[in-house]
N, C-alpha and C. Protein backbone atom coordinates (compact mmCIF):
# COMPACT_ATOMS: atom_id res chain seq x y z
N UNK A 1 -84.66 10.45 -37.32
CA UNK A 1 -84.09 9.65 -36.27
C UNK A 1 -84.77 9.96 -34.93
N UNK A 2 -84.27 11.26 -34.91
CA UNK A 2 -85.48 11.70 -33.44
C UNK A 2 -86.81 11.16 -33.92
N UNK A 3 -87.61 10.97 -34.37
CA UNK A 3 -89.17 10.82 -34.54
C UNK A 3 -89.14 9.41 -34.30
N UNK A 4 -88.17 8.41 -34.54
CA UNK A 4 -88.17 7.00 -34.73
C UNK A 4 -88.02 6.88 -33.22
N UNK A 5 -87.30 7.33 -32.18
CA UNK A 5 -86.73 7.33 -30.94
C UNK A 5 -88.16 7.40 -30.19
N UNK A 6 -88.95 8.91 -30.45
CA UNK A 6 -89.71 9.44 -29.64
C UNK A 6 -91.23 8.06 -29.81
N UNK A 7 -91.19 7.64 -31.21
CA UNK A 7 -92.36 6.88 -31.44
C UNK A 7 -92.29 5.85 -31.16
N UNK A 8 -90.70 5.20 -30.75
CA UNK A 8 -90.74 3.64 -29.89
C UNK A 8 -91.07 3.91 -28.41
N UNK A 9 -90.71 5.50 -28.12
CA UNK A 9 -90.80 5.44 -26.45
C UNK A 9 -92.55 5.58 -26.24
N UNK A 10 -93.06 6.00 -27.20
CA UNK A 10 -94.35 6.37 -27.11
C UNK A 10 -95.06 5.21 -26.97
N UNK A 11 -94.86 4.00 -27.79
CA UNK A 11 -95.36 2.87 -28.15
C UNK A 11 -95.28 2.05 -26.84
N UNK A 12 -93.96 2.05 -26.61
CA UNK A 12 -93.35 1.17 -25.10
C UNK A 12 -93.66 1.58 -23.96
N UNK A 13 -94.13 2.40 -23.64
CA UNK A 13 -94.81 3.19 -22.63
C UNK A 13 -96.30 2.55 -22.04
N UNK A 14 -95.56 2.11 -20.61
CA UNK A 14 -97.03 1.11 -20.03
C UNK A 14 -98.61 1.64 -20.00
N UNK A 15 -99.21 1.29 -19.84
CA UNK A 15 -100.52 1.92 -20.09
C UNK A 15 -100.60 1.97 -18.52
N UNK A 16 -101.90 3.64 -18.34
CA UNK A 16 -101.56 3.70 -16.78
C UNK A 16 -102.55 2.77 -16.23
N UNK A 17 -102.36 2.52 -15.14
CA UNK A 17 -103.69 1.75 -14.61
C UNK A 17 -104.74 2.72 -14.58
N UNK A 18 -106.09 2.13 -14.67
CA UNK A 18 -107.48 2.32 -14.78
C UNK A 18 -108.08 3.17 -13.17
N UNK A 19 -108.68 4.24 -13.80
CA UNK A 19 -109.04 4.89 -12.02
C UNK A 19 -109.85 4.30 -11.11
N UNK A 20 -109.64 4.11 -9.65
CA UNK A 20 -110.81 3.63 -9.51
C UNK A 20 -111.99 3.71 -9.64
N UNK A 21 -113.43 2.71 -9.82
CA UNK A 21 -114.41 3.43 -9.78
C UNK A 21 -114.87 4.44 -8.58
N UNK A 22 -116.00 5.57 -8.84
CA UNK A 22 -116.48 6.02 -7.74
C UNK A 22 -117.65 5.62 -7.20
N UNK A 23 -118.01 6.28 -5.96
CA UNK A 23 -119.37 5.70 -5.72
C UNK A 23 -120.21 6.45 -6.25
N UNK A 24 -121.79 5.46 -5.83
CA UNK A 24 -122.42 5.70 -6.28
C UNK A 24 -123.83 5.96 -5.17
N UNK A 25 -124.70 7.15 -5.55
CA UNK A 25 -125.26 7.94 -4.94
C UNK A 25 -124.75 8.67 -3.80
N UNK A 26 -125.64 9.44 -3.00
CA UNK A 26 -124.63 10.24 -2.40
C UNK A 26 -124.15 10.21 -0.74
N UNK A 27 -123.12 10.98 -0.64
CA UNK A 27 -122.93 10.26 1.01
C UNK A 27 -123.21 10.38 1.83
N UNK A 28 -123.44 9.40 2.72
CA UNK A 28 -124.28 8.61 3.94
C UNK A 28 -123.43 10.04 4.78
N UNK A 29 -124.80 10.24 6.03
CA UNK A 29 -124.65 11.15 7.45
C UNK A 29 -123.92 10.13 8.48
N UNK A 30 -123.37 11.06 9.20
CA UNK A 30 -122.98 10.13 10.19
C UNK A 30 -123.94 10.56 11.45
N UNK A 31 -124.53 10.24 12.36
CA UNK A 31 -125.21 10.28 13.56
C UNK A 31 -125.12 9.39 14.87
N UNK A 32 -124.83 11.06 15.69
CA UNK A 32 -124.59 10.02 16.95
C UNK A 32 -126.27 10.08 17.97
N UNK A 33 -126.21 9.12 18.19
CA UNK A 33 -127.67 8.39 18.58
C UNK A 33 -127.43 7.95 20.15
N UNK A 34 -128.07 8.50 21.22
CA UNK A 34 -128.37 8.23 22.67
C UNK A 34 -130.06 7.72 22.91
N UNK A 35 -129.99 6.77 23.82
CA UNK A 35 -131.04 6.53 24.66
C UNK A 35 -132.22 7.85 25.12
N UNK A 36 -133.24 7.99 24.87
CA UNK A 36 -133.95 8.78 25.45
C UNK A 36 -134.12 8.47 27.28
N UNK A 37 -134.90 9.45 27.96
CA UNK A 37 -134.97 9.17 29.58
C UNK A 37 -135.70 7.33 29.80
N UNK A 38 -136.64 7.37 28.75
CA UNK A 38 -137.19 6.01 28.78
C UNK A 38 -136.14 4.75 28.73
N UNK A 39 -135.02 4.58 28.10
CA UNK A 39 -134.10 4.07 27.88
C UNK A 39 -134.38 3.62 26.07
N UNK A 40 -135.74 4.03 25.23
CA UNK A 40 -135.45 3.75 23.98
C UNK A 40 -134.46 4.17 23.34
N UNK A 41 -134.06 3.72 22.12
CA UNK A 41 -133.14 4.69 21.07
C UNK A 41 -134.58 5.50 20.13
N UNK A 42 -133.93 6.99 20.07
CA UNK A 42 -134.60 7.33 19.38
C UNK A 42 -134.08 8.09 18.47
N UNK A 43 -134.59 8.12 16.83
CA UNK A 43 -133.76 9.30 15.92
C UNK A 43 -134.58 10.23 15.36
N UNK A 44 -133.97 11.40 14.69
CA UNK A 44 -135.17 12.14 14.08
C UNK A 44 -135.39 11.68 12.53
N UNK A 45 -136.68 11.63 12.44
CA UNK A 45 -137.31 10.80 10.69
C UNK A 45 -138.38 12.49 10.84
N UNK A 46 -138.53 12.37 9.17
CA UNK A 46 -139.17 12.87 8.65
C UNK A 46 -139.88 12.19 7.60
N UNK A 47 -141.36 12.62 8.47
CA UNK A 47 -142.49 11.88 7.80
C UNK A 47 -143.21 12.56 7.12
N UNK A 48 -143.73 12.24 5.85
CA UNK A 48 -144.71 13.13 4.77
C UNK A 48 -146.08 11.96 5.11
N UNK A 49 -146.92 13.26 5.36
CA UNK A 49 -148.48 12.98 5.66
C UNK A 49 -148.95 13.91 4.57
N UNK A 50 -150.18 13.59 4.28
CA UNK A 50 -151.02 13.95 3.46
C UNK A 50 -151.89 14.89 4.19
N UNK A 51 -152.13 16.21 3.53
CA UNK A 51 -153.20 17.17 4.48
C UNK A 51 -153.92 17.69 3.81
N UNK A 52 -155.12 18.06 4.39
CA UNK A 52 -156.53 18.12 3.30
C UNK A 52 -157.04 19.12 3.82
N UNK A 53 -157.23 20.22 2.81
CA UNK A 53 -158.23 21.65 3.53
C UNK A 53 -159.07 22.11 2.39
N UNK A 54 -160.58 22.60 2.68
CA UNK A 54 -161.18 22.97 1.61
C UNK A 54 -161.13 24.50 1.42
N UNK A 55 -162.01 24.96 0.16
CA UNK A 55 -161.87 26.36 0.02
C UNK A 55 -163.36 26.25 -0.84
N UNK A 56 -163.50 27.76 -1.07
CA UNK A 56 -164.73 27.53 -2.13
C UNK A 56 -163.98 28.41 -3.01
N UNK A 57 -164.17 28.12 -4.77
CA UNK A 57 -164.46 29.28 -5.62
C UNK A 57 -165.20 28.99 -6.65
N UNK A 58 -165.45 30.70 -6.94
CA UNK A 58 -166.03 31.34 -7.65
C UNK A 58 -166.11 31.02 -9.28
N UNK A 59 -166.81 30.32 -9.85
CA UNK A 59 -166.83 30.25 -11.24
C UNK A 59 -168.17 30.84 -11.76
N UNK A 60 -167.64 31.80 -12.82
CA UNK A 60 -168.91 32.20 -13.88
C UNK A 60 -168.88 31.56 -14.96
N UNK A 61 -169.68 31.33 -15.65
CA UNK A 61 -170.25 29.99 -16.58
C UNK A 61 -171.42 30.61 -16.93
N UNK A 62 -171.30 31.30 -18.64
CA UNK A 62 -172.30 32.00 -19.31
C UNK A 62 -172.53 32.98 -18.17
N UNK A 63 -171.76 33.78 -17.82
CA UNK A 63 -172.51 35.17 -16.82
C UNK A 63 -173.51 34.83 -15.58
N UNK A 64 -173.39 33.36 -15.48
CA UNK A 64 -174.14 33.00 -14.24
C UNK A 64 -173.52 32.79 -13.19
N UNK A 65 -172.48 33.30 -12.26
CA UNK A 65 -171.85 33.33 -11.28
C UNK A 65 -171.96 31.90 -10.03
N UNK A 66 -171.41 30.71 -10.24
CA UNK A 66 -171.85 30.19 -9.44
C UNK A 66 -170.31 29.38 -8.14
N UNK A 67 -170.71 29.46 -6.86
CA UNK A 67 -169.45 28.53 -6.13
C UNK A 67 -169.54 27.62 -6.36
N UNK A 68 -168.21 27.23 -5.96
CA UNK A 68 -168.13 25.48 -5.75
C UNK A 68 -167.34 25.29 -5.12
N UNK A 69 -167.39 23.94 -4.10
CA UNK A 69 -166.19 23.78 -2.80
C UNK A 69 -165.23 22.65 -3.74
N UNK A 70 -163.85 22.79 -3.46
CA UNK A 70 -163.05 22.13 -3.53
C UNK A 70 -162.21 21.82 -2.39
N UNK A 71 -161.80 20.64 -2.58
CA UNK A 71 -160.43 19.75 -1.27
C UNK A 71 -159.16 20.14 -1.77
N UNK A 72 -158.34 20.23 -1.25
CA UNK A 72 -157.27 20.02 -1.60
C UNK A 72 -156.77 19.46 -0.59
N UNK A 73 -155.45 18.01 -1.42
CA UNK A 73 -154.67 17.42 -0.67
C UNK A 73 -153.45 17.81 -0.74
N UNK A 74 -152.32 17.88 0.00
CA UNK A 74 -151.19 17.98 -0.80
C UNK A 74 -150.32 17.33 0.80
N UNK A 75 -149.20 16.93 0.48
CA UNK A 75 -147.67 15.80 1.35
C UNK A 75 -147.71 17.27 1.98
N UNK A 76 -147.24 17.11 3.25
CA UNK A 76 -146.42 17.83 4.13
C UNK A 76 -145.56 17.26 5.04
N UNK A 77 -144.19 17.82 5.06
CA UNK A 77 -143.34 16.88 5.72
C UNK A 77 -143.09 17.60 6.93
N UNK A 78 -142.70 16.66 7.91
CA UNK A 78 -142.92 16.93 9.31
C UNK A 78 -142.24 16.28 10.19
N UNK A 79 -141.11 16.95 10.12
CA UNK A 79 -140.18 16.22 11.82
C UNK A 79 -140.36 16.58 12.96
N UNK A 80 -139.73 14.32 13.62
CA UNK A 80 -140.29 14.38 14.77
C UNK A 80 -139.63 13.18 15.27
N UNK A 81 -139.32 12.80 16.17
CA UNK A 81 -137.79 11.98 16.81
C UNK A 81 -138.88 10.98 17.53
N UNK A 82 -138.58 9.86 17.34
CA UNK A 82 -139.26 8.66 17.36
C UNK A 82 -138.15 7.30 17.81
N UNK A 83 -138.88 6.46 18.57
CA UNK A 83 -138.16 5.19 18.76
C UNK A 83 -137.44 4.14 17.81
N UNK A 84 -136.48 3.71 17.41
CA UNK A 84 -135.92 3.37 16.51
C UNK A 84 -137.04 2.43 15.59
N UNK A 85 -137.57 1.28 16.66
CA UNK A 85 -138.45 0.76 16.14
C UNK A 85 -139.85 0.91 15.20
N UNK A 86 -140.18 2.12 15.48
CA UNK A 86 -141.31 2.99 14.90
C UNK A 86 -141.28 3.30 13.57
N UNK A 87 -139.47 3.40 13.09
CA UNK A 87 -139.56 3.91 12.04
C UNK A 87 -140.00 3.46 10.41
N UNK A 88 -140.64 3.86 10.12
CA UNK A 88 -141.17 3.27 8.09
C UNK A 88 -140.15 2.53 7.80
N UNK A 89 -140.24 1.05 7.50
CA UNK A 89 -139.23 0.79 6.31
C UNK A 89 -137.86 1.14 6.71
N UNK A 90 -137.58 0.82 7.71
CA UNK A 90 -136.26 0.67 8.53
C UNK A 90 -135.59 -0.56 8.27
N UNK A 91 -134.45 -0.38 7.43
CA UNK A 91 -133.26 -1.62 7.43
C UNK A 91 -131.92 -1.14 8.08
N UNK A 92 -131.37 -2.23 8.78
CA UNK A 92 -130.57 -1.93 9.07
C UNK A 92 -129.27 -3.09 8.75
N UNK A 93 -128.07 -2.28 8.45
CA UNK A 93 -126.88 -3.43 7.43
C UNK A 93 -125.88 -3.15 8.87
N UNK A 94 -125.01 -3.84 8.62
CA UNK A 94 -123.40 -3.31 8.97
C UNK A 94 -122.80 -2.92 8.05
N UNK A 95 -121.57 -2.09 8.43
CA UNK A 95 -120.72 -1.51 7.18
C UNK A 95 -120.18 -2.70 5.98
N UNK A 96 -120.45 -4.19 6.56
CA UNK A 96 -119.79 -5.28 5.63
C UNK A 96 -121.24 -5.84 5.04
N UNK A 97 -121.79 -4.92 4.93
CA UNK A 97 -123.49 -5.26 4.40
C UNK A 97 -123.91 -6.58 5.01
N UNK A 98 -124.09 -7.16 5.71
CA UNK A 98 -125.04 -7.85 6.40
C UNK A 98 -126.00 -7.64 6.95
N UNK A 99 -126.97 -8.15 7.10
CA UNK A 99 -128.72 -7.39 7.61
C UNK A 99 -128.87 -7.52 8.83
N UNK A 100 -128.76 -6.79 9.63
CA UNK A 100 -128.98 -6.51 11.04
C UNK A 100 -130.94 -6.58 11.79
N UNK A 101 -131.00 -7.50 12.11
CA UNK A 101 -132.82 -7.27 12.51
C UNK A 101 -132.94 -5.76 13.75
N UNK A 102 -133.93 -5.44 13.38
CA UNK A 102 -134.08 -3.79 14.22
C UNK A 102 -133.94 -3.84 15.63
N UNK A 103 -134.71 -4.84 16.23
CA UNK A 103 -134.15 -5.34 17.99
C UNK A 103 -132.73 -5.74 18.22
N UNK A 104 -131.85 -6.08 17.40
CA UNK A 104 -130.59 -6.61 17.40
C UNK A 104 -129.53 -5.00 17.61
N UNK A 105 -130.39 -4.30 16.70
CA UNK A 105 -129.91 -2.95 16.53
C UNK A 105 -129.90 -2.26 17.75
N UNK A 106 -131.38 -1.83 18.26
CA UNK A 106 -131.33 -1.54 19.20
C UNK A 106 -130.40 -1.64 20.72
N UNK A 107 -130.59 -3.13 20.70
CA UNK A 107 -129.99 -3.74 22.04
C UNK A 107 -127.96 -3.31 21.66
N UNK A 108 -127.46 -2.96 20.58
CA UNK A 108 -126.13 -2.71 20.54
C UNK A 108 -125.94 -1.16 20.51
N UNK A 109 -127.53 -0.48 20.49
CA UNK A 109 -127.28 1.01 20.51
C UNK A 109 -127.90 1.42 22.09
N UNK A 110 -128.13 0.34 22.71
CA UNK A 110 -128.60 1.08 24.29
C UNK A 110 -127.81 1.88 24.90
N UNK A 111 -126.37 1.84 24.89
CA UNK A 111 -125.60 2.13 25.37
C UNK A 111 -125.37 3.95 24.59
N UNK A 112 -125.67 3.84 23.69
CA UNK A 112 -125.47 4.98 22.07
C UNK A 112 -124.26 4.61 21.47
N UNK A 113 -123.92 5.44 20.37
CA UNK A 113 -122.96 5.24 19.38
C UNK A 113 -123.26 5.69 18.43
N UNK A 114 -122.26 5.43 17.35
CA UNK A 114 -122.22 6.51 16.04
C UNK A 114 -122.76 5.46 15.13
N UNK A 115 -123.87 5.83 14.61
CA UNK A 115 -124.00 5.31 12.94
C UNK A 115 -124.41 5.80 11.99
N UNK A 116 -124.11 4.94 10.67
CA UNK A 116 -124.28 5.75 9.32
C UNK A 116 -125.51 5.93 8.87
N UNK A 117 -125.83 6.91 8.17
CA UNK A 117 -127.76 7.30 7.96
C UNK A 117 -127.25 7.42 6.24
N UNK A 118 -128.40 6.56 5.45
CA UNK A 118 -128.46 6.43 4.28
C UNK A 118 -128.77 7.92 3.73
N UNK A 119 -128.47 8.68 3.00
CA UNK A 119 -128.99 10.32 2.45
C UNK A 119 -130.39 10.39 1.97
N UNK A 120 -130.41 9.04 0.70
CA UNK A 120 -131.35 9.15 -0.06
C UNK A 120 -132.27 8.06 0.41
N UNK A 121 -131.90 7.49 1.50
CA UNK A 121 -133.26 6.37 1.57
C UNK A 121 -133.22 5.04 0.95
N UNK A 122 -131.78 4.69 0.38
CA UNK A 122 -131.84 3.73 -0.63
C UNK A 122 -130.23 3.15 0.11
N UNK A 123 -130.07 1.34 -0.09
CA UNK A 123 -129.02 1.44 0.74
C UNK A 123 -127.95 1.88 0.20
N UNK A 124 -126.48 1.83 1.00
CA UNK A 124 -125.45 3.01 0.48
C UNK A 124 -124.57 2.23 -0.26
N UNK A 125 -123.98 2.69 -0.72
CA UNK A 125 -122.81 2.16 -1.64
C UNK A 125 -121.56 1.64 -1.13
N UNK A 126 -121.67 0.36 -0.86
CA UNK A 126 -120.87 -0.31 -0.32
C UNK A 126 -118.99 0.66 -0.32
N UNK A 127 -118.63 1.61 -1.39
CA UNK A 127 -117.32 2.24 -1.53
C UNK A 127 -117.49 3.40 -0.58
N UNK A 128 -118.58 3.71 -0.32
CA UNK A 128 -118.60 4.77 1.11
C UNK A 128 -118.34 4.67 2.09
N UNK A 129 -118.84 2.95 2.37
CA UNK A 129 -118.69 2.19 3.86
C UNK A 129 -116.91 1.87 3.80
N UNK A 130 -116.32 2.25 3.29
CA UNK A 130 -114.55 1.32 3.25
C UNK A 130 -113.89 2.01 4.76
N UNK A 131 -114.59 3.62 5.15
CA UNK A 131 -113.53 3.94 6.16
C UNK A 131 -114.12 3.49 7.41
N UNK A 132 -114.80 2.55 7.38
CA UNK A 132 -115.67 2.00 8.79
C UNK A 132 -115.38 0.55 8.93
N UNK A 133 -115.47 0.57 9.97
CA UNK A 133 -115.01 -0.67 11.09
C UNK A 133 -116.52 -2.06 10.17
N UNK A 134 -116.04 -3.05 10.08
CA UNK A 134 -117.61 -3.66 9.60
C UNK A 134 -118.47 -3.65 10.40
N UNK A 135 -118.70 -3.70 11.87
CA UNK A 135 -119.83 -3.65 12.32
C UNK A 135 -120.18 -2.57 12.74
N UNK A 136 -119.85 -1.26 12.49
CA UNK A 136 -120.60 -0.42 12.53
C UNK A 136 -121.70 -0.14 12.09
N UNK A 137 -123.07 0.24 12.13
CA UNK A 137 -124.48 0.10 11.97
C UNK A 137 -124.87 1.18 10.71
N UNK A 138 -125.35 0.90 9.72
CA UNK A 138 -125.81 1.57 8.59
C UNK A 138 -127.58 1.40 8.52
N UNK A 139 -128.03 2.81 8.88
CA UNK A 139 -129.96 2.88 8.65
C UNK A 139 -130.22 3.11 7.80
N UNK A 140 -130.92 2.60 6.65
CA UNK A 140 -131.97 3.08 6.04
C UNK A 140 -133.41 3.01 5.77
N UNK A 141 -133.65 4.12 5.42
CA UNK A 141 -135.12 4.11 5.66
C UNK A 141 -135.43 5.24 4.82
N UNK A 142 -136.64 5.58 3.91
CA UNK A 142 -136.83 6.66 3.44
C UNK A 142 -137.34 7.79 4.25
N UNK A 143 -137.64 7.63 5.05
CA UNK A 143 -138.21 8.48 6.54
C UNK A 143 -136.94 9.20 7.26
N UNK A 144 -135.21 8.49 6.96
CA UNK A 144 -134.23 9.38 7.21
C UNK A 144 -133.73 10.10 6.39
N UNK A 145 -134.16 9.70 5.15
CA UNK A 145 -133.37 10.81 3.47
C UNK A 145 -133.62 11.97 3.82
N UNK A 146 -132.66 12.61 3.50
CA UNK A 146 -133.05 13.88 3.81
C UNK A 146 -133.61 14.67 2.80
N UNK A 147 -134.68 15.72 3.20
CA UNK A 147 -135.55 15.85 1.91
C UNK A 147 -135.08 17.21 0.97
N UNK A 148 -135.72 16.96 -0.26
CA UNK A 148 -134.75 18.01 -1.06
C UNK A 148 -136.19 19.01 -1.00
N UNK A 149 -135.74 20.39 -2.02
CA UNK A 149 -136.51 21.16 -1.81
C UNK A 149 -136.68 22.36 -0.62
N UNK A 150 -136.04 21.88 0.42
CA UNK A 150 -136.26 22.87 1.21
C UNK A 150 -135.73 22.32 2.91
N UNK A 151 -135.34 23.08 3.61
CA UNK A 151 -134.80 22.80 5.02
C UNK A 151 -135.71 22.26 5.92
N UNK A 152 -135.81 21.04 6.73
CA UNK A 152 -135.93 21.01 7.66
C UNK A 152 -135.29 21.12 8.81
N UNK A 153 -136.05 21.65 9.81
CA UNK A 153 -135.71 21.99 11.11
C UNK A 153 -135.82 20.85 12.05
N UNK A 154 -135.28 20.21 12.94
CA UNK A 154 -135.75 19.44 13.99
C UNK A 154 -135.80 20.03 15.25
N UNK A 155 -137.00 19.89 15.90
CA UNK A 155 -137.43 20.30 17.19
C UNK A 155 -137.59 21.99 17.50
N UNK A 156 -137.28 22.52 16.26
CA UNK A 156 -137.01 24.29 16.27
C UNK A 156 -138.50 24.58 15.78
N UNK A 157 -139.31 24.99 16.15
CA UNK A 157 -140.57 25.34 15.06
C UNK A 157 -139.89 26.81 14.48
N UNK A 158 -140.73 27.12 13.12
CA UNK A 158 -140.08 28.44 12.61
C UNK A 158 -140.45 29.74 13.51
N UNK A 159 -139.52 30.75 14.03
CA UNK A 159 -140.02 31.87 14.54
C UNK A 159 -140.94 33.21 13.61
N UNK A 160 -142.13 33.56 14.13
CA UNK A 160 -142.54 34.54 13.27
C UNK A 160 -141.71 35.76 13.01
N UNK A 161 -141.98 36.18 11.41
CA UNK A 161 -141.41 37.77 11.66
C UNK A 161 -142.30 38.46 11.64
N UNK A 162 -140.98 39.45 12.22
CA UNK A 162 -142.13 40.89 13.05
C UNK A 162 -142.52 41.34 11.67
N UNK A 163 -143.28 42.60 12.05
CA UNK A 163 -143.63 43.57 10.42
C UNK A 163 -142.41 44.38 10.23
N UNK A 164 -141.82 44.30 9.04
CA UNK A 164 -141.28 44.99 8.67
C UNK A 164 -139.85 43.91 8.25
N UNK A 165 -139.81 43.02 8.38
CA UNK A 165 -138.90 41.92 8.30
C UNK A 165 -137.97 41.48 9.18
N UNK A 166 -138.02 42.38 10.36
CA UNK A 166 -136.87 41.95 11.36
C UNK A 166 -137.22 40.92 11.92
N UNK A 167 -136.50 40.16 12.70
CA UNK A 167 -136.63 38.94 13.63
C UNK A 167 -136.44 39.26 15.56
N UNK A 168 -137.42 39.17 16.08
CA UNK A 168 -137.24 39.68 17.33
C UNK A 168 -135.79 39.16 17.84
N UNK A 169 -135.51 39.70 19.10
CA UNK A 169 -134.10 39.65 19.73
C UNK A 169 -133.18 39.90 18.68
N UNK A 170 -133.49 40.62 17.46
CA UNK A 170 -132.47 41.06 16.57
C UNK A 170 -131.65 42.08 16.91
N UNK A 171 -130.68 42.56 17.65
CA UNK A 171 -130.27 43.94 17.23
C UNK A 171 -129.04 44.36 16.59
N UNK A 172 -129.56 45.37 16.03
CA UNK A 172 -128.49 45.96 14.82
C UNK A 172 -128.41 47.49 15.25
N UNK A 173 -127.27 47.42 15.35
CA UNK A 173 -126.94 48.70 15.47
C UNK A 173 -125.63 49.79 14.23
N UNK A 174 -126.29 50.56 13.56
CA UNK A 174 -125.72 51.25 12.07
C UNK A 174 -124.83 52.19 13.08
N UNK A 175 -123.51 52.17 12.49
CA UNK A 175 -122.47 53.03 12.74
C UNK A 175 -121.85 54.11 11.50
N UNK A 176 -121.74 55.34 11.79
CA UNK A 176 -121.10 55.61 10.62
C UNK A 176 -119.54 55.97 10.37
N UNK A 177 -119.91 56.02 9.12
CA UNK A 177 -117.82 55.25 8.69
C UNK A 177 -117.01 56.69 8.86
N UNK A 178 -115.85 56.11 9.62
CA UNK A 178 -115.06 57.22 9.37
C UNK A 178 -114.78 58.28 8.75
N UNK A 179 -113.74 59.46 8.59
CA UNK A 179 -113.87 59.95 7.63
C UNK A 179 -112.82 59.59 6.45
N UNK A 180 -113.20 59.94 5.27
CA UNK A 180 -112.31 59.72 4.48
C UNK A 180 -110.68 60.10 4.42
N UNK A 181 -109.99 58.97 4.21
CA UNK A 181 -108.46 59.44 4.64
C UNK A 181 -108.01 59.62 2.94
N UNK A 182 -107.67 61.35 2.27
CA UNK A 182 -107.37 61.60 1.21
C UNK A 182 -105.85 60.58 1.14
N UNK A 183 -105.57 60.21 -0.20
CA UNK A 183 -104.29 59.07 -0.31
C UNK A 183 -103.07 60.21 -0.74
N UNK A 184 -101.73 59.48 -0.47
CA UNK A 184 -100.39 60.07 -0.36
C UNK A 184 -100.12 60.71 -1.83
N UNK A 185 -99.49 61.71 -1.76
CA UNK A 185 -98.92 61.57 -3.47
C UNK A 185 -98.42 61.03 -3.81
N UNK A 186 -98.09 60.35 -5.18
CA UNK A 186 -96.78 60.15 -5.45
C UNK A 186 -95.37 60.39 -5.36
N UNK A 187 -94.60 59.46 -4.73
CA UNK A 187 -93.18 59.79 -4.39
C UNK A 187 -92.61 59.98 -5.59
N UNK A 188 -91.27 61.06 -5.86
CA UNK A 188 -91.00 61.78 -7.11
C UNK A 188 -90.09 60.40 -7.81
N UNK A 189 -90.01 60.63 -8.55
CA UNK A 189 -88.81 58.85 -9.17
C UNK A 189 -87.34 59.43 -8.81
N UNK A 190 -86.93 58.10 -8.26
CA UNK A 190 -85.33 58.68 -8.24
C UNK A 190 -84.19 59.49 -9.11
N UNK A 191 -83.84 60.19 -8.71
CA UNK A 191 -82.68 60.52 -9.22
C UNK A 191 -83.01 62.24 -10.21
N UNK A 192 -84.25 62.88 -9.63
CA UNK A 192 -85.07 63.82 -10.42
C UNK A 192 -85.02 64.90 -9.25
């Protein structure tokens, strides 16, 4: 009887609704963006250039020792804050995805303001944009993704280290520890 009870409630039992979906790729920066002294807008992009340096080596071949120069190319990426217009492959949407032309952009960011920066360079997923006003301004560009692999800095060049690994204006100063405080005995158990 119980089993007949429990297996109609089981049966009759609404199905839950479906989760929403999530988004997809990952989420957009927010950036607040001012006029430079010139009155452009400008943001920081990171641009990969190609850089080329030679070397010579050494190959022996049958015990005959001979050089040879080689090139090498390899991407190096390199930030550097530029006029909006300048930038690679710059689109620009509103949060209700409509295509914004880059002078249109500009002339509504003279003033500055906050907008959304694509992560990966690819445009964003419309379920990211839901907590924004629609005309708020969404960039992308692969020149703003931010790059994986390793940190960039903007406008900081890296400081050298000294020998020995410290970093100048470091100071550390070693203290030594108190002395040891021996612990309480045990209190006897009641009633002993």
């Amino acid at each position: 009887m119980l089993t007949c009870i429990a297996l109609s409630l089981a049966l009759g039992a609404p199905v839950p609704p479906a989760a929403p979906p999530t988004p997809v790729g990952p989420v957009p920066r927010l950036l607040e963006v001012k006029p430079a002294s010139d009155g452009k807008v400008t943001i920081a992009v990171n641009r990969t250039e190609k850089q080329q340096g030679a070397g010579v080596m050494m190959i022996a071949i049958n015990g005959n020792p001979n050089g040879g120069q080689f090139v090498v190319q390899q991407d190096v990426t390199k930030s550097a804050t530029m006029p909006l217009a300048e930038v690679k492959g710059l689109k620009v949407y509103t949060a209700d995805g409509k295509e914004v032309p880059v002078a249109e952009a500009e002339k509504q960011l003279k003033a500055g303001g906050t907008v959304v920066v694509s992560a990966d360079g690819k445009k964003v997923d419309p379920r990211h944009l839901k907590l924004f006003r629609d005309d708020v301004l969404v960039l992308v560009s692969p020149e703003l993704a931010v790059p994986t692999g390793g940190e960039v800095r903007v406008g900081a060049p890296n400081l050298p280290v000294a020998p020995g690994g410290a970093r100048p204006n470091l100071q550390i100063q070693l203290v030594p520890a108190g002395p040891a405080v021996p612990a309480a005995p045990p209190a006897p158990p009641p009633g002993k």
